[in-house]
Protein backbone atom coordinates (compact mmCIF):
# COMPACT_ATOMS: atom_id res chain seq x y z
CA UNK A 1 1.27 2.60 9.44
CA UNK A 2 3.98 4.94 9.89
CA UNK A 3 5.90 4.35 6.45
CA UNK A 4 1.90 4.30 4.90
CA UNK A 5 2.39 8.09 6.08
CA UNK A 6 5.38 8.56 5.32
CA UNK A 7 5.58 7.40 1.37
CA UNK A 8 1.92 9.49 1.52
CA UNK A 9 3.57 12.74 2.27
CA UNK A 10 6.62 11.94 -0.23
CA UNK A 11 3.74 11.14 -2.93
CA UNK A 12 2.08 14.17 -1.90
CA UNK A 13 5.33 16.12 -2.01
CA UNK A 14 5.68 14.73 -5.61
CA UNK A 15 2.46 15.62 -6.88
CA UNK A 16 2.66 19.65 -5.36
CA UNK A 17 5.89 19.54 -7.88
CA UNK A 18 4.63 18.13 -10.39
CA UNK A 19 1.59 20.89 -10.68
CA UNK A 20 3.33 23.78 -8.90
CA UNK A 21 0.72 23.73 -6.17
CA UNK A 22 3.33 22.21 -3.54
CA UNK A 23 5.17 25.61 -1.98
CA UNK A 24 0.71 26.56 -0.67
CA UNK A 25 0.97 22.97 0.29
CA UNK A 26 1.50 22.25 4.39
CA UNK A 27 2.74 18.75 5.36
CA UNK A 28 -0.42 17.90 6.15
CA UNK A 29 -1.70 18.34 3.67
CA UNK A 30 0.62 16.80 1.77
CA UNK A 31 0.26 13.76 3.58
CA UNK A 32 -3.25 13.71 2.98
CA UNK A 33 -2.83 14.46 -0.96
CA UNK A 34 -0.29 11.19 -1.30
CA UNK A 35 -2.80 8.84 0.69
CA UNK A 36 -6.19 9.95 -0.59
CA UNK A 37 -4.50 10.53 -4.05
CA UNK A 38 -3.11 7.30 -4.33
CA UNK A 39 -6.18 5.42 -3.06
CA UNK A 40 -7.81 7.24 -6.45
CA UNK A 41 -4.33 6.44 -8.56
CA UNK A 42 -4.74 2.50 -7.22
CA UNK A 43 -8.43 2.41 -8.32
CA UNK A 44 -8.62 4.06 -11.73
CA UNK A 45 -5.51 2.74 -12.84
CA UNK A 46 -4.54 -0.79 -10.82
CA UNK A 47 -1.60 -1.70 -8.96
CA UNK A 48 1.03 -1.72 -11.12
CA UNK A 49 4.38 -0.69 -11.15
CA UNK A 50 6.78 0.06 -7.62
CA UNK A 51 5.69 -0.44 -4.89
CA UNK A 52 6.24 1.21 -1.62
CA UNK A 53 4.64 0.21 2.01
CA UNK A 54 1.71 -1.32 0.27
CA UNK A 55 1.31 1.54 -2.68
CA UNK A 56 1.83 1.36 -6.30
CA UNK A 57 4.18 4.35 -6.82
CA UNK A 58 3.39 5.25 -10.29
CA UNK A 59 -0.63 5.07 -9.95
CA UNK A 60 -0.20 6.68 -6.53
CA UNK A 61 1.61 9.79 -8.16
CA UNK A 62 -1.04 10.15 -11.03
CA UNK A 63 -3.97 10.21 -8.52
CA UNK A 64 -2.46 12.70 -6.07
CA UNK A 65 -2.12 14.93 -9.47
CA UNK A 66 -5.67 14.36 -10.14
CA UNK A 67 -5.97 14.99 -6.70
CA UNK A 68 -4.20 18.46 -6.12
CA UNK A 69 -5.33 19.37 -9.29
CA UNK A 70 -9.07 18.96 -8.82
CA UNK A 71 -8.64 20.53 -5.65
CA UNK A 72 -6.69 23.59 -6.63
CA UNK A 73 -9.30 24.05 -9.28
CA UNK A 74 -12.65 23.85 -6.85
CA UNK A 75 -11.01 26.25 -4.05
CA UNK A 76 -9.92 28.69 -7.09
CA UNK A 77 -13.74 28.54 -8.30
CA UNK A 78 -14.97 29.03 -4.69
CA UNK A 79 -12.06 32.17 -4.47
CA UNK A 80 -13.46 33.72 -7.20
CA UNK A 81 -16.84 33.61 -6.32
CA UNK A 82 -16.05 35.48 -2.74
């Protein structure tokens, strides 16, 4: 359980780099990115690759793009709406 959240919040910390979005990013939410992202990662693109307390590494870190990305996208929609 405890490594699950902690190769989460690395994943998550990966993905904020990856799309710039990391420095709004809290550790929370981080953590939540990596596990929710690579839950998507696992299931659109299988289990291949590393793996790390149960995750594929490489799926996990596309999905918690998708993730952050999506995400960035609806709040910046919502923002401008305000």
């Amino acid at each position: 359980m405890i490594w699950s959240i902690i190769v989460g919040a690395i994943i998550g910390v990966i993905a904020g780099a990856i799309t710039n979005k990391g420095k709004s990013m809290g550790w929370i939410a981080n953590i939540f990115a990596g596990l929710i992202g690579s839950s998507i990662g696992q299931a659109l693109l299988g289990t291949w690759g590393p793996k790390l307390a149960g995750m594929a590494l490489i799926p996990s870190i596309v999905g918690a793009v998708i993730l952050v990305l999506v995400v960035s996208f609806v709040l910046q929609a919502v923002g401008k709406k305000n």
